[in-house]
N, C-alpha and C. Protein backbone atom coordinates (compact mmCIF):
# COMPACT_ATOMS: atom_id res chain seq x y z
N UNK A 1 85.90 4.11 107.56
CA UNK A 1 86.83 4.99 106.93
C UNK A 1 86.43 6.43 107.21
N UNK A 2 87.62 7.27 107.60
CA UNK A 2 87.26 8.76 107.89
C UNK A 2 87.80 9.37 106.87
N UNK A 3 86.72 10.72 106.37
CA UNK A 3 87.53 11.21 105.55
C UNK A 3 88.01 12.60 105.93
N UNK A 4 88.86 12.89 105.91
CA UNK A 4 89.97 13.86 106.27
C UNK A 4 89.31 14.94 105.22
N UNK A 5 89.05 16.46 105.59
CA UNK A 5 88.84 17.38 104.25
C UNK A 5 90.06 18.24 104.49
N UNK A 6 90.85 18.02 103.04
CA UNK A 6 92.21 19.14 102.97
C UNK A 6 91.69 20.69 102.57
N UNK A 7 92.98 21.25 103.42
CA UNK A 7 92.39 22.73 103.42
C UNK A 7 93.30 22.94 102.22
N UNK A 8 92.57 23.60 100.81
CA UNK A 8 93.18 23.61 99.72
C UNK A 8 93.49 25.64 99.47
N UNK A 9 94.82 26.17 99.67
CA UNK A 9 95.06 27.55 99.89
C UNK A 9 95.19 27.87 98.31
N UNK A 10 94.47 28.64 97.42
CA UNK A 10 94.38 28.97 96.00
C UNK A 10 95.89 30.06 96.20
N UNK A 11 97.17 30.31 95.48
CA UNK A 11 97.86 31.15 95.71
C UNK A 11 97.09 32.19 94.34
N UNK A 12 97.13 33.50 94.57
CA UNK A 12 96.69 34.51 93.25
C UNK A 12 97.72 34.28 92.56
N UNK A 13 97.77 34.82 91.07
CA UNK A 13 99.19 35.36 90.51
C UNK A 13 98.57 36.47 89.80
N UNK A 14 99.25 37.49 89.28
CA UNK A 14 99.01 38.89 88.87
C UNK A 14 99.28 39.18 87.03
N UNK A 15 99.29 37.99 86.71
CA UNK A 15 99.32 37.58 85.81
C UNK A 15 97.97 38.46 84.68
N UNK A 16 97.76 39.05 83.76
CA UNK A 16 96.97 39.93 82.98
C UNK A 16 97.00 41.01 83.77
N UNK A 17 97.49 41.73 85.09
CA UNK A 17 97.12 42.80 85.55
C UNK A 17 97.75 43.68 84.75
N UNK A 18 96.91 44.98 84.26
CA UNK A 18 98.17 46.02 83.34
C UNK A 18 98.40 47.29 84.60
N UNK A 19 99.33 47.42 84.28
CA UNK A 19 99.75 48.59 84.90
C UNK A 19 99.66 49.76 84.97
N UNK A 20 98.96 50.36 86.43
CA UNK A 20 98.30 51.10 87.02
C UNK A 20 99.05 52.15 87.47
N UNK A 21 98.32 53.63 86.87
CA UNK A 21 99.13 54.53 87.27
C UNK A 21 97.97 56.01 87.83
N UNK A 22 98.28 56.38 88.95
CA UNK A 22 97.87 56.96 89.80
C UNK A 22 98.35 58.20 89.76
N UNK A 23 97.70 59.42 89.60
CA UNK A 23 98.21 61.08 89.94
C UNK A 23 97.63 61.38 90.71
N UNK A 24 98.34 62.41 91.69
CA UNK A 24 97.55 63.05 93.28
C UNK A 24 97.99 64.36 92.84
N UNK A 25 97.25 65.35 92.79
CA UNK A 25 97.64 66.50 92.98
C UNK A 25 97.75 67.43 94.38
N UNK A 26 99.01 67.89 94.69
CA UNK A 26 99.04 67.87 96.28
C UNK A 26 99.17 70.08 95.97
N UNK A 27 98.31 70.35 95.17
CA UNK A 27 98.35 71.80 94.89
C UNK A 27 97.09 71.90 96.07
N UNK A 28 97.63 73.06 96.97
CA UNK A 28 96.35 73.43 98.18
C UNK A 28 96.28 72.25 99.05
N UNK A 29 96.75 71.43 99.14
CA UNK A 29 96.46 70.36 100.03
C UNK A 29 97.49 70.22 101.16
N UNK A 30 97.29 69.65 102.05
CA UNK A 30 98.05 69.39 103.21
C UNK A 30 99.36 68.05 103.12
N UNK A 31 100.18 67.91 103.38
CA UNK A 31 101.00 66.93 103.37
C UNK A 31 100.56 65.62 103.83
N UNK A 32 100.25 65.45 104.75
CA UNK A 32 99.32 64.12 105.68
C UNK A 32 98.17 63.68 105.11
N UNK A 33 97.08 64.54 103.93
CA UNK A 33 96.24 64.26 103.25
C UNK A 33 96.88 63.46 101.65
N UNK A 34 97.75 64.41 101.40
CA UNK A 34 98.35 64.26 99.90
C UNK A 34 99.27 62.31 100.34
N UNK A 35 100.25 62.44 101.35
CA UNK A 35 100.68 61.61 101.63
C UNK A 35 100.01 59.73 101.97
N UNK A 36 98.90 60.19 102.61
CA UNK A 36 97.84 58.96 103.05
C UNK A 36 97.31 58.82 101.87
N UNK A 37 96.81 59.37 100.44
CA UNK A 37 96.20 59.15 99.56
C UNK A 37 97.16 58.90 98.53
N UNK A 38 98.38 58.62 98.56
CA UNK A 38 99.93 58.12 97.71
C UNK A 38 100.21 57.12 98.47
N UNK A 39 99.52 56.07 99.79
CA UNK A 39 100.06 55.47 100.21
C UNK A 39 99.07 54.12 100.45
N UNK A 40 98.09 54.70 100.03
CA UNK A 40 96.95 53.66 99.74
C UNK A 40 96.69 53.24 98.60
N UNK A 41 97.31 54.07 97.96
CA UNK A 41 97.39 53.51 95.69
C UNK A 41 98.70 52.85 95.69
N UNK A 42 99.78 53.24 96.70
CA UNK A 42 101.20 52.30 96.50
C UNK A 42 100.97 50.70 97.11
N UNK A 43 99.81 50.59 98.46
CA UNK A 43 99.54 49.40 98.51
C UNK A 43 98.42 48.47 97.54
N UNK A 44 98.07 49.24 97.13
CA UNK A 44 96.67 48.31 95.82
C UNK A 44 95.56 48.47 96.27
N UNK A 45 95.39 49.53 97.55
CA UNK A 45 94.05 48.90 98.04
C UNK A 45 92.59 49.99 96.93
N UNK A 46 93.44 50.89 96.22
CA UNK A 46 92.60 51.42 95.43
C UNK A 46 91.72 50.76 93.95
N UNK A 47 92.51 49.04 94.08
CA UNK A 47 92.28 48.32 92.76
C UNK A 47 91.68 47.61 93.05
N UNK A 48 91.49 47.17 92.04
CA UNK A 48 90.29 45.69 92.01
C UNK A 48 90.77 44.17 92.63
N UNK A 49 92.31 44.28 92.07
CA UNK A 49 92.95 43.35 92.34
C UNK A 49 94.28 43.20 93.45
N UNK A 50 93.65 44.08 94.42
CA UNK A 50 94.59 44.12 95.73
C UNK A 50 94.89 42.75 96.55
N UNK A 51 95.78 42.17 96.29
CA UNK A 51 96.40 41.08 97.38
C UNK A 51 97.59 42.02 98.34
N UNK A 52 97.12 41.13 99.79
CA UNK A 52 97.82 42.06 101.05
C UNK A 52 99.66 41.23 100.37
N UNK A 53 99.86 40.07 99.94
CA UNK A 53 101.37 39.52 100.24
C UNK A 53 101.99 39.83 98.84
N UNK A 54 101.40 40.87 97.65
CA UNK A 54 102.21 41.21 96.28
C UNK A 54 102.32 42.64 96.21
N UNK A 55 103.26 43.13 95.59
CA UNK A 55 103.63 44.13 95.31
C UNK A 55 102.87 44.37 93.71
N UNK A 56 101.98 45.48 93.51
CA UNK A 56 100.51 45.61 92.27
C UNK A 56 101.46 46.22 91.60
N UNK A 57 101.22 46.38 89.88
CA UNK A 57 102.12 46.75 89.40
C UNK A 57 101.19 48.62 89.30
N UNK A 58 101.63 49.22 90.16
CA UNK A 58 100.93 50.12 90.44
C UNK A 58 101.96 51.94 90.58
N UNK A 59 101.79 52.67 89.97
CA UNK A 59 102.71 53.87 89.80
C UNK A 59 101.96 55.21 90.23
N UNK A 60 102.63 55.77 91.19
CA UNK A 60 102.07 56.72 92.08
C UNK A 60 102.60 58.53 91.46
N UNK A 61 102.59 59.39 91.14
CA UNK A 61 103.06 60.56 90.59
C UNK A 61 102.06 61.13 91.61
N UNK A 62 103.74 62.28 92.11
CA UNK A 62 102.57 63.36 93.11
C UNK A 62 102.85 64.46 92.42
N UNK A 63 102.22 65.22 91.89
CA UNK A 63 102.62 66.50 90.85
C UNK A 63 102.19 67.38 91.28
N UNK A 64 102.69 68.87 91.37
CA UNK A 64 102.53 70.06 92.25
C UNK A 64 103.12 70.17 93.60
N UNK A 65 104.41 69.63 93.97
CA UNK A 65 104.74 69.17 95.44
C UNK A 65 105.10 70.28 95.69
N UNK A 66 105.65 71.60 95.13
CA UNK A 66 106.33 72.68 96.11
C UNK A 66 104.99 73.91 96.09
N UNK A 67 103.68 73.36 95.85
CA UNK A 67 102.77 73.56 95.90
C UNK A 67 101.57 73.57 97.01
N UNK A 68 101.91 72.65 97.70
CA UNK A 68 101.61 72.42 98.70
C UNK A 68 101.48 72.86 100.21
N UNK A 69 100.57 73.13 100.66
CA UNK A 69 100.60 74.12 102.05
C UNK A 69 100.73 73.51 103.04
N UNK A 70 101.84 73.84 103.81
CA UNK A 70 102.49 73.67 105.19
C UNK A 70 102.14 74.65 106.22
N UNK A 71 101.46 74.75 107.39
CA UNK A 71 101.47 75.45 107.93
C UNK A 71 102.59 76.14 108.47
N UNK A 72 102.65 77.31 109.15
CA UNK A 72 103.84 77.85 109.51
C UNK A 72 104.09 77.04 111.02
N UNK A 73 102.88 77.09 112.00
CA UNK A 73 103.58 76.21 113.31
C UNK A 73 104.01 75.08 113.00
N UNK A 74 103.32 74.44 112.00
CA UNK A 74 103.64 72.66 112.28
C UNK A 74 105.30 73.08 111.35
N UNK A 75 105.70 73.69 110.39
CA UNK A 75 107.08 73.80 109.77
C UNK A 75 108.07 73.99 111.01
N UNK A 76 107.68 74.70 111.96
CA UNK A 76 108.37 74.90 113.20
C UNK A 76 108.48 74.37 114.16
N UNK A 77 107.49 73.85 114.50
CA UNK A 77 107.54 72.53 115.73
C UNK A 77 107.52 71.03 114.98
N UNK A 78 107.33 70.53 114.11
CA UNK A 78 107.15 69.31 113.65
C UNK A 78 108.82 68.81 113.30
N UNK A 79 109.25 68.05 114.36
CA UNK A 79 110.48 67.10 114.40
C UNK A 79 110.81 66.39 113.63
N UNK A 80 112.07 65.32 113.13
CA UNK A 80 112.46 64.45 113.11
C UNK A 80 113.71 63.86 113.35
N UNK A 81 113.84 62.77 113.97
CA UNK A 81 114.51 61.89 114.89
C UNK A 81 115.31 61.00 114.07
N UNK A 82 116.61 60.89 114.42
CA UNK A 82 117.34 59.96 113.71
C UNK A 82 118.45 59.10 114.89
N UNK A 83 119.00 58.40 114.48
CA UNK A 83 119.88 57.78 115.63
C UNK A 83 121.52 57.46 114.72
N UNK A 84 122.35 57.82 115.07
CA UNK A 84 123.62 57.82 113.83
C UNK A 84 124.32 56.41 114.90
N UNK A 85 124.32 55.61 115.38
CA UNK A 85 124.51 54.46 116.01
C UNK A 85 125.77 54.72 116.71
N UNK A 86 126.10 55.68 116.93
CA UNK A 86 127.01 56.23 117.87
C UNK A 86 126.38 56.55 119.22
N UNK A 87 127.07 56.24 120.66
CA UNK A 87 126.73 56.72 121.51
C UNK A 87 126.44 58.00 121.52
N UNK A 88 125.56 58.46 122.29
CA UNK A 88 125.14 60.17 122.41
C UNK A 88 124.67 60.45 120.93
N UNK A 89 124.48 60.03 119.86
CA UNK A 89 124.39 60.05 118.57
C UNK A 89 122.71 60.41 117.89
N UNK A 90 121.77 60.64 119.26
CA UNK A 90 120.27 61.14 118.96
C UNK A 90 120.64 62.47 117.72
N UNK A 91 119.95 62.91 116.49
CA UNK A 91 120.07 64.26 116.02
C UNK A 91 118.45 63.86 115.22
N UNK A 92 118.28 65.37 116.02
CA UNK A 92 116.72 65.84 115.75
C UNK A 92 116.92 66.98 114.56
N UNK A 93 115.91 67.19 113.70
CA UNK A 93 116.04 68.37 112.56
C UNK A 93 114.65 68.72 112.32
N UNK A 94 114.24 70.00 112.23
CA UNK A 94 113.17 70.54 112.50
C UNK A 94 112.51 70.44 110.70
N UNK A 95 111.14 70.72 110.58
CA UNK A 95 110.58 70.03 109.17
C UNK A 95 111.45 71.57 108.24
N UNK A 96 111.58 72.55 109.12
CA UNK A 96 112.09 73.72 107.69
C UNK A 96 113.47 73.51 107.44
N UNK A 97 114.03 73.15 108.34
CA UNK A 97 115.93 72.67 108.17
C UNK A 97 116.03 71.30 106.98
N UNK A 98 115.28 70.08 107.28
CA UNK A 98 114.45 68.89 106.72
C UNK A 98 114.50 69.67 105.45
N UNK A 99 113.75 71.00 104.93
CA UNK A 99 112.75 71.24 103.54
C UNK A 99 114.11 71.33 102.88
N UNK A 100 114.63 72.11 103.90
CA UNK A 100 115.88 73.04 103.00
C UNK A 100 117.04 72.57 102.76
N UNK A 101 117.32 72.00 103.42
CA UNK A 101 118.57 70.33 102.99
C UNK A 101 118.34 69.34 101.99
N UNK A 102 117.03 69.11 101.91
CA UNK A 102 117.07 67.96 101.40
C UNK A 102 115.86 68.21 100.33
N UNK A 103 115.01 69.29 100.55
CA UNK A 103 113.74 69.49 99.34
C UNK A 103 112.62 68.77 99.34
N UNK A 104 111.26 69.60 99.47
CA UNK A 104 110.11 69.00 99.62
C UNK A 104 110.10 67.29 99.08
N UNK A 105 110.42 67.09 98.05
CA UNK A 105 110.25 65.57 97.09
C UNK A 105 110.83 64.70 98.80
N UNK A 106 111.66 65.14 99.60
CA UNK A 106 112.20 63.78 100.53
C UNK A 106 111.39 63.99 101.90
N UNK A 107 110.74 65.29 102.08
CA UNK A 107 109.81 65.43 103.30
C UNK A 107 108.87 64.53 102.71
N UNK A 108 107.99 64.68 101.40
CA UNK A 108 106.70 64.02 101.29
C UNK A 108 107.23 62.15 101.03
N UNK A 109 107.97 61.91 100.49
CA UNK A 109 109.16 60.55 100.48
C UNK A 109 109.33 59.86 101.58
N UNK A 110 109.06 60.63 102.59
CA UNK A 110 109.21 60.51 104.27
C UNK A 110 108.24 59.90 104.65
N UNK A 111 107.37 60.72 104.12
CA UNK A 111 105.98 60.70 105.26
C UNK A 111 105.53 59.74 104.62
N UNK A 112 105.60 59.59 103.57
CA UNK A 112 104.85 57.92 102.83
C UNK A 112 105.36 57.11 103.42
N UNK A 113 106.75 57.19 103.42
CA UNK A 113 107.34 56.01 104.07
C UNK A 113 107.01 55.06 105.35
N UNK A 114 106.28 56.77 105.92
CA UNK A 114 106.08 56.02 107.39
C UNK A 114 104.68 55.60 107.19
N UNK A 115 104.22 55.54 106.23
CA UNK A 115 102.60 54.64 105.97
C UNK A 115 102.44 53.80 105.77
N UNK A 116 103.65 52.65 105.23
CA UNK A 116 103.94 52.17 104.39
C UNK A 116 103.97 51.14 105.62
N UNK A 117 103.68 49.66 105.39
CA UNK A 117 103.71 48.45 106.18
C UNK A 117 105.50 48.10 106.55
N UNK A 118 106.23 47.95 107.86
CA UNK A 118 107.51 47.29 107.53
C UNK A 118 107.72 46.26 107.13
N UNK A 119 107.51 45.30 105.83
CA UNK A 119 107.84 44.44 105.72
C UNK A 119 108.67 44.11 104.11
N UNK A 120 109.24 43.33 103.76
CA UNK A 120 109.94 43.04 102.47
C UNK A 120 109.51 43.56 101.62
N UNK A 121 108.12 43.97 101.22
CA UNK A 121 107.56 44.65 100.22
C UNK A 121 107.21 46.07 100.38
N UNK A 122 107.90 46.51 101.22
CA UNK A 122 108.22 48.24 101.35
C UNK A 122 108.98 48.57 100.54
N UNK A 123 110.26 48.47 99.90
CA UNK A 123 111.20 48.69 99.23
C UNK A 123 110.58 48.87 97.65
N UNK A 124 110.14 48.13 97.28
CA UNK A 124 109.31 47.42 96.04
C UNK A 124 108.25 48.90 96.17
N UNK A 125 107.31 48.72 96.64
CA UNK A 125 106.32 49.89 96.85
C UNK A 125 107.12 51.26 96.55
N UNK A 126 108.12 51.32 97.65
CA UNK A 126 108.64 52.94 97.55
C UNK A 126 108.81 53.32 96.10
N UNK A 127 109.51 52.11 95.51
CA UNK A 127 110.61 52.68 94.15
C UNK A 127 109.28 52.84 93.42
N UNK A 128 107.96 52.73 93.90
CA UNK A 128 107.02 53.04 92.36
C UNK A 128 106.40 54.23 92.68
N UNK A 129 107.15 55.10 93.72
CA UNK A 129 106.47 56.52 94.01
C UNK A 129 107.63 57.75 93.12
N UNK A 130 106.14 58.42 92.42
CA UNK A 130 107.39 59.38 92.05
C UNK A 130 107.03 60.88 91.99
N UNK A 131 107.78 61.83 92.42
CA UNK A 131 107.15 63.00 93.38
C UNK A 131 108.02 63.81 91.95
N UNK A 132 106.90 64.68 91.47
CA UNK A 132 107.40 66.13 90.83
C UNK A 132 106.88 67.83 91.13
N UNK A 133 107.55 68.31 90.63
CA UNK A 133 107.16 69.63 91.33
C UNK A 133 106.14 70.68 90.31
């Protein structure tokens, strides 16, 4: 008789975790610093109880955002790219056109975004970021 050993996968559940809430102050700080450190508390990896496949019940506040120092070149050369699914339909907008349309809270909203893993639990993550001025 052979005995077969089953591979037994424990699933976590998040069950007693209380909910975790995180402030960054982005006063004097750079966007790409303030942003990478709101995007590593939105994935859990700042907790005890970080699993890579759950969304932590975890709340991000960036407070001081129009506070924040932008350099003057990178406001001027630093792009962004969109595609409106129309032929010929490329439209680029520069980060000060970006500030002023739409207001620091969706530049730094942005840039998390793009930190952020693509998968089903991006959505979930975003809605627990919340940017004040």
């Amino acid at each position: 008789m052979s005995t077969i050993a089953k591979k037994v996968s424990k699933s976590r559940t998040l069950q007693g975790v209380e909910k975790l809430t995180y402030t960054v102050d982005a006063s004097g700080r750079t966007l790409g610093r303030v942003a990478s450190e709101a995007a590593s508390a939105l994935l859990g990896k700042k907790s005890v109880h970080y699993v890579q496949n759950m969304v932590l019940p975890v709340e991000v506040t960036i407070v001081n955002a129009d506070k924040m120092t932008l350099p003057e070149k990178r406001v001027a050369k630093k792009e962004y790219t969109r595609y409106t699914g129309h032929p010929g339909g490329l439209r680029t907008q520069t980060l000060a056109e970006f500030k002023t349309k739409k207001g620091i809270e969706e530049v730094i909203r942005h840039t998390v975004d793009g930190m952020i893993p693509r998968n089903k639990l991006r959505k979930d993550r975003m809605k627990r970021l919340i940017i004040k001025n």
